[in-house]
PDB file of N, CA and C in Angstrom:
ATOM      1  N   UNK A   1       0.833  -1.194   0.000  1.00  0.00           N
ATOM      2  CA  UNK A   1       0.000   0.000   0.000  1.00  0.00           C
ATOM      3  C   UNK A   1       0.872   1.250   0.000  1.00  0.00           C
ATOM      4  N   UNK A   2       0.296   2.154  -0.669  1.00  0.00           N
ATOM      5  CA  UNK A   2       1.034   3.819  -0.892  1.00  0.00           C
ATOM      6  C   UNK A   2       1.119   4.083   0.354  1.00  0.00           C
ATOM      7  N   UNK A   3       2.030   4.757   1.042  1.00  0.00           N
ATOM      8  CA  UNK A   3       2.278   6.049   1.901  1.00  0.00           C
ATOM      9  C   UNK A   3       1.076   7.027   2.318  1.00  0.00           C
ATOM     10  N   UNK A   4       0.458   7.766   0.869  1.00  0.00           N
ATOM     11  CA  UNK A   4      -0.198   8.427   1.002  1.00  0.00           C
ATOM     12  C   UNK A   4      -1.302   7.842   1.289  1.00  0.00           C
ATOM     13  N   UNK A   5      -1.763   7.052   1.249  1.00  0.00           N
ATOM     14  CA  UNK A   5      -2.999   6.053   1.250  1.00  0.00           C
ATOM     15  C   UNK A   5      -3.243   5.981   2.963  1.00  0.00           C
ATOM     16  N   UNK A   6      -1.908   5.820   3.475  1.00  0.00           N
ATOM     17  CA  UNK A   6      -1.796   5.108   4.951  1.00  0.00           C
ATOM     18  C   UNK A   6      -2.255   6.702   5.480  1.00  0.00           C
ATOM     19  N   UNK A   7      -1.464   6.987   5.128  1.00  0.00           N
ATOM     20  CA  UNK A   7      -1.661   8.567   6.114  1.00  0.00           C
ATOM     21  C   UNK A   7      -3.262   9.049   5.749  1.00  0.00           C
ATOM     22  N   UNK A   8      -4.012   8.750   4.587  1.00  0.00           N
ATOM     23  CA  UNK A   8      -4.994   9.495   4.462  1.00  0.00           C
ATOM     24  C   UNK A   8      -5.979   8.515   5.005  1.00  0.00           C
ATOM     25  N   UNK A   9      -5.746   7.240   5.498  1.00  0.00           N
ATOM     26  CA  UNK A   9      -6.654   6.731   6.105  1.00  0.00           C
ATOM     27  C   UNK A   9      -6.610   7.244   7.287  1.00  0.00           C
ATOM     28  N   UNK A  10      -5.119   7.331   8.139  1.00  0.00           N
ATOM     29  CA  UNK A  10      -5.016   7.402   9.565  1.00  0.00           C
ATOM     30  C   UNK A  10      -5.578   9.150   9.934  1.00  0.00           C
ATOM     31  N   UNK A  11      -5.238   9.897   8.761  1.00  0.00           N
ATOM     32  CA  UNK A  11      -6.016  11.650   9.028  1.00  0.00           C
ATOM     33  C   UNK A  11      -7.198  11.176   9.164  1.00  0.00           C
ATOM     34  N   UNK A  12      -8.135  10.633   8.535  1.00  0.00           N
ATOM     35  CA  UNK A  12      -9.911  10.549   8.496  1.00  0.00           C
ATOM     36  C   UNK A  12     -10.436   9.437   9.880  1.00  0.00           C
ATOM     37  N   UNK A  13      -9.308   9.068   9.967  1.00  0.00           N
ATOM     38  CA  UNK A  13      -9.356   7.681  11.382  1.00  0.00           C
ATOM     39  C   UNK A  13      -9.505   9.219  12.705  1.00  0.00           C
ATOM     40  N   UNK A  14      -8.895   9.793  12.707  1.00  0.00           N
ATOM     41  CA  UNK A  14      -8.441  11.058  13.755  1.00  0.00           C
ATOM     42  C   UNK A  14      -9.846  11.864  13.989  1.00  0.00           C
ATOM     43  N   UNK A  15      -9.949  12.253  12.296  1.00  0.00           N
ATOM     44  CA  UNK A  15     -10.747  13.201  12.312  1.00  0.00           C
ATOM     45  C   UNK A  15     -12.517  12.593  13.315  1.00  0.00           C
ATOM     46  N   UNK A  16     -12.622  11.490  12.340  1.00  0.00           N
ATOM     47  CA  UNK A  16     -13.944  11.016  13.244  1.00  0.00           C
ATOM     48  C   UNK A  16     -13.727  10.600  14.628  1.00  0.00           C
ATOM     49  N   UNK A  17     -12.614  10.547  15.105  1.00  0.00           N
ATOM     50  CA  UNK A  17     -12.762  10.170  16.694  1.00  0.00           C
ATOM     51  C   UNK A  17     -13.005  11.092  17.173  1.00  0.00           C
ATOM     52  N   UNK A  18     -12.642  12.071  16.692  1.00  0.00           N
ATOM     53  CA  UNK A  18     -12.640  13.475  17.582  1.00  0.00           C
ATOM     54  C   UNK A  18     -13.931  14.507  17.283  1.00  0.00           C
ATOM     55  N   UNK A  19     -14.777  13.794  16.215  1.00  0.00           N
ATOM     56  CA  UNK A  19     -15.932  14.721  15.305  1.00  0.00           C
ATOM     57  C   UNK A  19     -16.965  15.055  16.530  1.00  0.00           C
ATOM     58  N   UNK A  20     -17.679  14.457  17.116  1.00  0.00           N
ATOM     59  CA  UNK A  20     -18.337  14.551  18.259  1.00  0.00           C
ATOM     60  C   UNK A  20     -17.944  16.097  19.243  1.00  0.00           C
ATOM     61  N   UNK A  21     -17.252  15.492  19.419  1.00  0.00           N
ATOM     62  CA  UNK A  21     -16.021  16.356  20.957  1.00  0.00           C
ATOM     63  C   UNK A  21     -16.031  17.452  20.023  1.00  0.00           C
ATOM     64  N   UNK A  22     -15.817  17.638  19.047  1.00  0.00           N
ATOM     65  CA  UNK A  22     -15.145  19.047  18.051  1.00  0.00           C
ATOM     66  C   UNK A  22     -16.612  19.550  18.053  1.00  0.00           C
ATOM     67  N   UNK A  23     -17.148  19.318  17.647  1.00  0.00           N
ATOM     68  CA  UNK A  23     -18.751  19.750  17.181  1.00  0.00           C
ATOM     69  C   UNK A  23     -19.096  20.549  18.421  1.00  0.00           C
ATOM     70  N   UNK A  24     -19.420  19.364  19.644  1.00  0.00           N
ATOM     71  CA  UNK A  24     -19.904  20.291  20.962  1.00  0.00           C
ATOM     72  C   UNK A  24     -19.006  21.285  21.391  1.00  0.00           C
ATOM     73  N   UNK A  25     -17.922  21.080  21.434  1.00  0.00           N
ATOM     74  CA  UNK A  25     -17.133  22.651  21.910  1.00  0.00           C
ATOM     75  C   UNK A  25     -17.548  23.621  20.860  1.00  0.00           C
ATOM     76  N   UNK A  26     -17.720  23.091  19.346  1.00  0.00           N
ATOM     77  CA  UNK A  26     -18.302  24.432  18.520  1.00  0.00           C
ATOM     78  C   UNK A  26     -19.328  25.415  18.887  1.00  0.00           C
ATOM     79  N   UNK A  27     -20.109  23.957  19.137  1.00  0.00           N
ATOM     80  CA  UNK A  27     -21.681  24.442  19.510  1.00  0.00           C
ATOM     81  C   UNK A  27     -21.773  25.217  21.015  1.00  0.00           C
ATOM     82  N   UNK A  28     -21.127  24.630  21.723  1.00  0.00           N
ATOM     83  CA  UNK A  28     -20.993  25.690  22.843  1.00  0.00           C
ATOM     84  C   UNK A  28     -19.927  27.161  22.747  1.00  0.00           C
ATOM     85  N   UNK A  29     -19.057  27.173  21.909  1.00  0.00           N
ATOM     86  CA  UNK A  29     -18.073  28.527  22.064  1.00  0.00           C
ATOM     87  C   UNK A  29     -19.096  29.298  20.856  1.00  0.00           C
ATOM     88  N   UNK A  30     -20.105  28.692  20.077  1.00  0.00           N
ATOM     89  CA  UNK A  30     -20.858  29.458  19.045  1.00  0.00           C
ATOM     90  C   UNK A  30     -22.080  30.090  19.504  1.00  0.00           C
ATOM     91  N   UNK A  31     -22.984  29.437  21.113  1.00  0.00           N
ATOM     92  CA  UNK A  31     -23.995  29.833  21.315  1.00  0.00           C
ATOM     93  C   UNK A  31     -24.169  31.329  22.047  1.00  0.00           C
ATOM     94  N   UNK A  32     -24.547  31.887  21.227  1.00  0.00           N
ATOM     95  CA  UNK A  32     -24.913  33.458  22.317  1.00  0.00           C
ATOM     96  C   UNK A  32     -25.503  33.383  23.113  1.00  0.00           C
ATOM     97  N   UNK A  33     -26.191  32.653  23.734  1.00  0.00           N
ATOM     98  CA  UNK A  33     -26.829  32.746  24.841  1.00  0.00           C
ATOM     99  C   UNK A  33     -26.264  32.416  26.016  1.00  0.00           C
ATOM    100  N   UNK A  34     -25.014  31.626  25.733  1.00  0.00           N
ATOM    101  CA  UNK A  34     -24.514  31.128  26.637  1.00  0.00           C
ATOM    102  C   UNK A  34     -23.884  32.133  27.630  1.00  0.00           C
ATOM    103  N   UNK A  35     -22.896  32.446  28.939  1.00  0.00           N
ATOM    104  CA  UNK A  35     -22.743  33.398  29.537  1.00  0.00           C
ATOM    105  C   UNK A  35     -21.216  33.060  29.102  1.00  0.00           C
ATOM    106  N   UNK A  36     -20.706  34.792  28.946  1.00  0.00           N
ATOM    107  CA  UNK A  36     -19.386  34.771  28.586  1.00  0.00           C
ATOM    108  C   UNK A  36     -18.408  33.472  28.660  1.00  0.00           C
ATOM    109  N   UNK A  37     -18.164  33.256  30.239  1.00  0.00           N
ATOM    110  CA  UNK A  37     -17.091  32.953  30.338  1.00  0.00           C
ATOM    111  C   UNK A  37     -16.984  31.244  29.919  1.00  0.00           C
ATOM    112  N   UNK A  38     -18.100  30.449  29.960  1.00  0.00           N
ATOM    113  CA  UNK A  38     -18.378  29.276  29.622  1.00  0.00           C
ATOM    114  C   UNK A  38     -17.918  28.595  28.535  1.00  0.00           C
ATOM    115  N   UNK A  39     -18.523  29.890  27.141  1.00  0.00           N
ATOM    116  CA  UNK A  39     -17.685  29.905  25.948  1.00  0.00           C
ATOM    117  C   UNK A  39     -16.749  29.961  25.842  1.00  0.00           C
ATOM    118  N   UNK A  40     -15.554  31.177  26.377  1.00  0.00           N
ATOM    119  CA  UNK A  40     -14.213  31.230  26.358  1.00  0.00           C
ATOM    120  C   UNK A  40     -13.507  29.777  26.796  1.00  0.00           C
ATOM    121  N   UNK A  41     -14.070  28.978  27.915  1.00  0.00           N
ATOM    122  CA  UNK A  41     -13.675  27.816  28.165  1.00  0.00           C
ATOM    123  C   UNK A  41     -13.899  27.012  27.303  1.00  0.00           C
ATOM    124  N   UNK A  42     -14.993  26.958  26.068  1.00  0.00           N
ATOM    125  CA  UNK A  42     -15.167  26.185  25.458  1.00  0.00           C
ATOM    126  C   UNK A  42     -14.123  26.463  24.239  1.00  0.00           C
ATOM    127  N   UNK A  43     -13.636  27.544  23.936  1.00  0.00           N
ATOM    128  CA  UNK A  43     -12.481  27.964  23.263  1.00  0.00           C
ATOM    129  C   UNK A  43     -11.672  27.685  23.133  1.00  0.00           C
ATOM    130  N   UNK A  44     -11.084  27.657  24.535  1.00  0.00           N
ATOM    131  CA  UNK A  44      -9.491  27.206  24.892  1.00  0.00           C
ATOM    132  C   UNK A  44      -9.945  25.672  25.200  1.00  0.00           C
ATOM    133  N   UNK A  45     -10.464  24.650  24.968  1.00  0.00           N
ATOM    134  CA  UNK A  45     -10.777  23.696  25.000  1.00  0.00           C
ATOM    135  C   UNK A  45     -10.699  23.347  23.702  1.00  0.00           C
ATOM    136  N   UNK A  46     -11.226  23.671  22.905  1.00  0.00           N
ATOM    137  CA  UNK A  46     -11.399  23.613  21.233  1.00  0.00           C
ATOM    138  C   UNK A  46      -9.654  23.820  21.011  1.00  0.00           C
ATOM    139  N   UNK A  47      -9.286  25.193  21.114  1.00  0.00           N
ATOM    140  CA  UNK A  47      -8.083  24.955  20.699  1.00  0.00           C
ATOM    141  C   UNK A  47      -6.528  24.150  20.854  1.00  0.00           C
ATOM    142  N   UNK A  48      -7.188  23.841  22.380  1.00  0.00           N
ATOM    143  CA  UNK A  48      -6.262  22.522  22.668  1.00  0.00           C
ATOM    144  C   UNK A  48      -6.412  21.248  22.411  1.00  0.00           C
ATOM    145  N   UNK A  49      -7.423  21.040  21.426  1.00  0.00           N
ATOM    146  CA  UNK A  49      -7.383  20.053  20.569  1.00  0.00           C
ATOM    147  C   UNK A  49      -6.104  19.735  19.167  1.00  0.00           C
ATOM    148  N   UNK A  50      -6.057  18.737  19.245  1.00  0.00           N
ATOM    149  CA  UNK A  50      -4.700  18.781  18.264  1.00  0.00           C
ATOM    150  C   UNK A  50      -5.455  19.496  16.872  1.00  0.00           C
ATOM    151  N   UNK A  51      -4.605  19.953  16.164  1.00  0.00           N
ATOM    152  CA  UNK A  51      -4.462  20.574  14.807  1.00  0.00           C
ATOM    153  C   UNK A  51      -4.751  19.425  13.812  1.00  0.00           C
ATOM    154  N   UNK A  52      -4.846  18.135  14.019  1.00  0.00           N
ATOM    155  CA  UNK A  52      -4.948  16.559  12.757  1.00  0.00           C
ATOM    156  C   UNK A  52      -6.299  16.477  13.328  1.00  0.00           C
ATOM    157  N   UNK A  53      -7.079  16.796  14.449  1.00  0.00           N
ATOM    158  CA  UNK A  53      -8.539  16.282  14.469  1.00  0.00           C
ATOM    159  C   UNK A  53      -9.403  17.527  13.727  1.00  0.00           C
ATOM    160  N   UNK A  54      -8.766  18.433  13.009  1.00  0.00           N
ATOM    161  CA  UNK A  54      -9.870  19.122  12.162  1.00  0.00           C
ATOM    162  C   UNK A  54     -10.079  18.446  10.825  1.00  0.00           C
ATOM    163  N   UNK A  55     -11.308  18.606  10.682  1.00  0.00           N
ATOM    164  CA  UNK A  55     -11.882  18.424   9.380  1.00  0.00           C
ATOM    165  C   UNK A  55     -11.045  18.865   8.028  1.00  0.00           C
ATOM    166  N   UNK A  56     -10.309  19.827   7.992  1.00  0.00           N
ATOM    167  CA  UNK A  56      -9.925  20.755   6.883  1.00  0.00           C
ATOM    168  C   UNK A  56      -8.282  19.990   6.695  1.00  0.00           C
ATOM    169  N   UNK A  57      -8.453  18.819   7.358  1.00  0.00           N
ATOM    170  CA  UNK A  57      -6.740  18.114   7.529  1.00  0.00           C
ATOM    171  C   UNK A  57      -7.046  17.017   6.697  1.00  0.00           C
ATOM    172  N   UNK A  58      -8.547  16.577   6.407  1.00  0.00           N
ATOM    173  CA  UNK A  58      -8.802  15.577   5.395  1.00  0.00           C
ATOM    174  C   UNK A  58      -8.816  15.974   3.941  1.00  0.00           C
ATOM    175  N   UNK A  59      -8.154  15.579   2.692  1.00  0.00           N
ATOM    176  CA  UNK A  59      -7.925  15.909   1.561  1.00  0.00           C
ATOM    177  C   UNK A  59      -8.716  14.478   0.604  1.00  0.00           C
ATOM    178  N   UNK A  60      -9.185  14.895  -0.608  1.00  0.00           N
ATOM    179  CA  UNK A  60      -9.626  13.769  -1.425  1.00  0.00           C
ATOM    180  C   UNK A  60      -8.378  13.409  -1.997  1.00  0.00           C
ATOM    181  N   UNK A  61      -8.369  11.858  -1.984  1.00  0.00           N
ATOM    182  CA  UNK A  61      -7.208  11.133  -2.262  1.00  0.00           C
ATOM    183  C   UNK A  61      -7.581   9.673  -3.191  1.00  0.00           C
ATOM    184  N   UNK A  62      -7.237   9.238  -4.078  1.00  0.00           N
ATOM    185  CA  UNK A  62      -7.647   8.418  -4.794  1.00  0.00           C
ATOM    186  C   UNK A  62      -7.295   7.124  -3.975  1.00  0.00           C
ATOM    187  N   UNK A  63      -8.533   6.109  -3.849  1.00  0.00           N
ATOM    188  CA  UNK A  63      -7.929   4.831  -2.839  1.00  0.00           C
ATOM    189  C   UNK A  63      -7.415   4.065  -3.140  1.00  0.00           C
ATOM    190  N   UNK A  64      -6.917   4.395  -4.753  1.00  0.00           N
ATOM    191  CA  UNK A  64      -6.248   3.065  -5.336  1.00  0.00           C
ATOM    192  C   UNK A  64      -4.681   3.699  -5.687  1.00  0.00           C
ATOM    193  N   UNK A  65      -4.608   4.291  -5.618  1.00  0.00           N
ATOM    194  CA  UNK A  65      -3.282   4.963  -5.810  1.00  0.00           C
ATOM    195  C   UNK A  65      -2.676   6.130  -5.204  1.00  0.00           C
ATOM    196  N   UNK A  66      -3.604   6.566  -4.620  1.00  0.00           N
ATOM    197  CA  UNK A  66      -3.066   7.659  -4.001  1.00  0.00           C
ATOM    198  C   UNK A  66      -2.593   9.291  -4.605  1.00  0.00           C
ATOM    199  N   UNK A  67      -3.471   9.481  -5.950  1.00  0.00           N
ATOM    200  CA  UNK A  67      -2.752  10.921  -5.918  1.00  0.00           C
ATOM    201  C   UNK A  67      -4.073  11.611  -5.958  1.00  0.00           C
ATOM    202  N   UNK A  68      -3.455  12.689  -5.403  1.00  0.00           N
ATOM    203  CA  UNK A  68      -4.134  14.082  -4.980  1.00  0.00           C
ATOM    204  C   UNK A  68      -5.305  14.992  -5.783  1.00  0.00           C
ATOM    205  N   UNK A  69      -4.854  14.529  -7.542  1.00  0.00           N
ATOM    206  CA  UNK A  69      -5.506  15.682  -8.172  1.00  0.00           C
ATOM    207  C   UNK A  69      -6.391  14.578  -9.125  1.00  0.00           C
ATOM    208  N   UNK A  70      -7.324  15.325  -9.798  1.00  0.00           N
ATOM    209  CA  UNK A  70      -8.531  14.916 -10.474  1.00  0.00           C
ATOM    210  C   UNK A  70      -8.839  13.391  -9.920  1.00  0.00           C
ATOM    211  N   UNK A  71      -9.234  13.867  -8.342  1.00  0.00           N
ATOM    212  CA  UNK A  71      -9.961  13.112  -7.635  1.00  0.00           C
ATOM    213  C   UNK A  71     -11.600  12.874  -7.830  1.00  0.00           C
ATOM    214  N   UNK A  72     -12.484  12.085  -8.560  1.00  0.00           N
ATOM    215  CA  UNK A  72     -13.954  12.183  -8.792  1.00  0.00           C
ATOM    216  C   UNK A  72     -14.649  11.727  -7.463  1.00  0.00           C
ATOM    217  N   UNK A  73     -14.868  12.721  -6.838  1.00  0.00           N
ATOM    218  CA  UNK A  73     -15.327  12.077  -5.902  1.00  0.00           C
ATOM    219  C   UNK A  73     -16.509  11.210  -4.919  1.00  0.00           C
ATOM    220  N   UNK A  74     -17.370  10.986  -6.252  1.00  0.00           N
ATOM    221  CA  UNK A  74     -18.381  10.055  -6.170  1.00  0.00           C
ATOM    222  C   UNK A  74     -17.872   8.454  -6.143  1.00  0.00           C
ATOM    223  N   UNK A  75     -16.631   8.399  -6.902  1.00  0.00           N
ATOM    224  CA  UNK A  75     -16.026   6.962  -6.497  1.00  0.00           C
ATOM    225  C   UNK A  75     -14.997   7.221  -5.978  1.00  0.00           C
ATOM    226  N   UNK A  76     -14.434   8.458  -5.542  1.00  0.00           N
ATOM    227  CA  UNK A  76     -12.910   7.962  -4.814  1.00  0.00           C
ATOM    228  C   UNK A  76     -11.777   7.587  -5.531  1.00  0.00           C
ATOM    229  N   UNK A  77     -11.997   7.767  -7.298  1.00  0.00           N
ATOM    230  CA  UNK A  77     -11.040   7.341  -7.693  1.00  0.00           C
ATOM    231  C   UNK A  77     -10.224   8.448  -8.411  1.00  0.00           C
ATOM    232  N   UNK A  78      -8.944   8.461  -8.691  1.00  0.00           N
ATOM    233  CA  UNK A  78      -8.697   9.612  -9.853  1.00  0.00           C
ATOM    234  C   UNK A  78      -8.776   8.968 -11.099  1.00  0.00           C
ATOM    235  N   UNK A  79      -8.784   9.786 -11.686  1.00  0.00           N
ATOM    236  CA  UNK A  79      -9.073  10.182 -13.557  1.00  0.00           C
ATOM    237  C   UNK A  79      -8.862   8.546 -14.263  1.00  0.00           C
ATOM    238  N   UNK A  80      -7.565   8.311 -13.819  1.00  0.00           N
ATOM    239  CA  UNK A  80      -6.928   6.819 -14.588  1.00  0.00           C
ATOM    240  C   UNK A  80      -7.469   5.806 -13.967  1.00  0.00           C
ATOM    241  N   UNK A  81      -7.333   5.990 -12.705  1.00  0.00           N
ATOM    242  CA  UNK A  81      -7.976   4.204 -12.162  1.00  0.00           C
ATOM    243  C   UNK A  81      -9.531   4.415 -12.606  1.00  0.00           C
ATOM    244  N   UNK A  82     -10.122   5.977 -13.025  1.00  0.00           N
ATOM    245  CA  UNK A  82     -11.266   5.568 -13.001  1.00  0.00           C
ATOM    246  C   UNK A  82     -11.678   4.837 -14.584  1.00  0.00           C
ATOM    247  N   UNK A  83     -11.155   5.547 -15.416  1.00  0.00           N
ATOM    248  CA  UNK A  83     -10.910   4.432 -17.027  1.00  0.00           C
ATOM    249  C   UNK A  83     -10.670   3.489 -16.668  1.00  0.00           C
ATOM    250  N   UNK A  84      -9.479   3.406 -16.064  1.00  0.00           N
ATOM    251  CA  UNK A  84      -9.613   1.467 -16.237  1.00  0.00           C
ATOM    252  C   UNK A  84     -10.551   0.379 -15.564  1.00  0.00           C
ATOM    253  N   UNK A  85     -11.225   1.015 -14.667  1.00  0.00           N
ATOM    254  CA  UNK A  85     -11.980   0.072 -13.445  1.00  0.00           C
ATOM    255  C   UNK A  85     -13.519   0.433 -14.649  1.00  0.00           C
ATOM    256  N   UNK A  86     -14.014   1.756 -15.777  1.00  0.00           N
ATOM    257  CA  UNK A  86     -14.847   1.607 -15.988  1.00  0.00           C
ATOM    258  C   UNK A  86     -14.788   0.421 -17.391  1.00  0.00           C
ATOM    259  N   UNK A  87     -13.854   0.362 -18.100  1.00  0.00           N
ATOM    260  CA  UNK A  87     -13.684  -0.090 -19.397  1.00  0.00           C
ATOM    261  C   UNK A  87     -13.093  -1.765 -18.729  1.00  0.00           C
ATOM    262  N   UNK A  88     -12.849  -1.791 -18.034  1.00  0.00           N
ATOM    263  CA  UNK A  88     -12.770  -3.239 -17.296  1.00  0.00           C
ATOM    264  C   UNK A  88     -14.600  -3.464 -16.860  1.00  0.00           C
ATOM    265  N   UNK A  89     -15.236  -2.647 -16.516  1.00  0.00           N
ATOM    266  CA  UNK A  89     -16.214  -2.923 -16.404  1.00  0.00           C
ATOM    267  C   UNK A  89     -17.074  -3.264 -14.348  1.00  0.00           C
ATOM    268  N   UNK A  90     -15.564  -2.634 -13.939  1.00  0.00           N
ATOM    269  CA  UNK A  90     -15.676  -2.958 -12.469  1.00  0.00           C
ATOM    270  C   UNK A  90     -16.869  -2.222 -11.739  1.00  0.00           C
ATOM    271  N   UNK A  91     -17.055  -1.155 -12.291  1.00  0.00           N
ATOM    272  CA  UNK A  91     -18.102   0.241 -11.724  1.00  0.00           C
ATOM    273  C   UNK A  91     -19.441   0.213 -12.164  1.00  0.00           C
ATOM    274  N   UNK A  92     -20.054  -0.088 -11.264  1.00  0.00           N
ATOM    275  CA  UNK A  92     -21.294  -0.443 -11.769  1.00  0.00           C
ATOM    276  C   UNK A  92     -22.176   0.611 -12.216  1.00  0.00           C
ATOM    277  N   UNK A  93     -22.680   0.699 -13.350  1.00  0.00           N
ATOM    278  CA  UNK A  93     -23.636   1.930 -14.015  1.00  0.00           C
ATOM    279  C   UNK A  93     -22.869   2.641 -14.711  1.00  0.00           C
ATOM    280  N   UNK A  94     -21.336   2.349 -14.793  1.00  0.00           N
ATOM    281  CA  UNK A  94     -21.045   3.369 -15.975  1.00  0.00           C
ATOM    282  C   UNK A  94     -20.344   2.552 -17.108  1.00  0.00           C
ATOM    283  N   UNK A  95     -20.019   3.137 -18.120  1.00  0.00           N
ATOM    284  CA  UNK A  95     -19.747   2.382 -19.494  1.00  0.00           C
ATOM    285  C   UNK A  95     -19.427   3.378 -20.282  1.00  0.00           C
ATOM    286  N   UNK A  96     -18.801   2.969 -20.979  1.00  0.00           N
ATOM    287  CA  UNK A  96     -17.498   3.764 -22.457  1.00  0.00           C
ATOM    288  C   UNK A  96     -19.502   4.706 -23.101  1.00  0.00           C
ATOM    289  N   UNK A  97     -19.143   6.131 -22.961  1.00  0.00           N
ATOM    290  CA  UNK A  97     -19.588   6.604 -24.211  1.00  0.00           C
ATOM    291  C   UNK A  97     -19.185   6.408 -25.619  1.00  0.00           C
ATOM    292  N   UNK A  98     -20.107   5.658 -26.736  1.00  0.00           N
ATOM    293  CA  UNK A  98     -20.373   6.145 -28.163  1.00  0.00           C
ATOM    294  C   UNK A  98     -20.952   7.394 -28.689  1.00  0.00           C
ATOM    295  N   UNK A  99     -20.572   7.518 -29.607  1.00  0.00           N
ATOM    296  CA  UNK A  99     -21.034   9.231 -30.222  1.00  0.00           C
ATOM    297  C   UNK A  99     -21.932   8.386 -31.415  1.00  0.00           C
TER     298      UNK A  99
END
């Protein structure tokens, strides 16, 4: 398996452990109603969360190879694995356009 593959499983492994926990400190440092200082705690709580459990640390990554760009991301694949997995016939519902 790619490198990049490992790491982009283990970022999205992070991110959802921590999705919960991240959310409610949002929701509490976001509510106005709440009384000042509650929020500020919910702040410095939020921000002492590591920097790999945000959301914005997950990137689309192709799962069969691993690169970065012309990621489709209805299958997860990029551009090439996605030709060959469709013209192999692996993907179900799609097929070579004729003109």
């Amino acid at each position: 398996m790619n490198i990049r593959i490992l790491r982009d499983i283990k970022a999205r492994r992070t991110v959802a452990q921590f999705e919960v926990l991240r959310n409610a400190y949002l929701f509490v440092a976001r509510n106005q109603t709440l009384p000042a200082a509650v929020r500020y705690r919910a702040q410095l709580q939020l921000n002492g969360l590591s920097r790999y459990t945000r959301p914005s640390n997950v990137k689309n990554r192709c799962k069969e190879s691993g690169r970065g760009r012309g990621v489709m991301s209805e299958f997860g694949l990029c551009r090439y694995q996605f030709r060959l997995k469709a013209l192999n016939g692996e993907l179900p519902g799609v097929r070579k356009a004729t003109w």
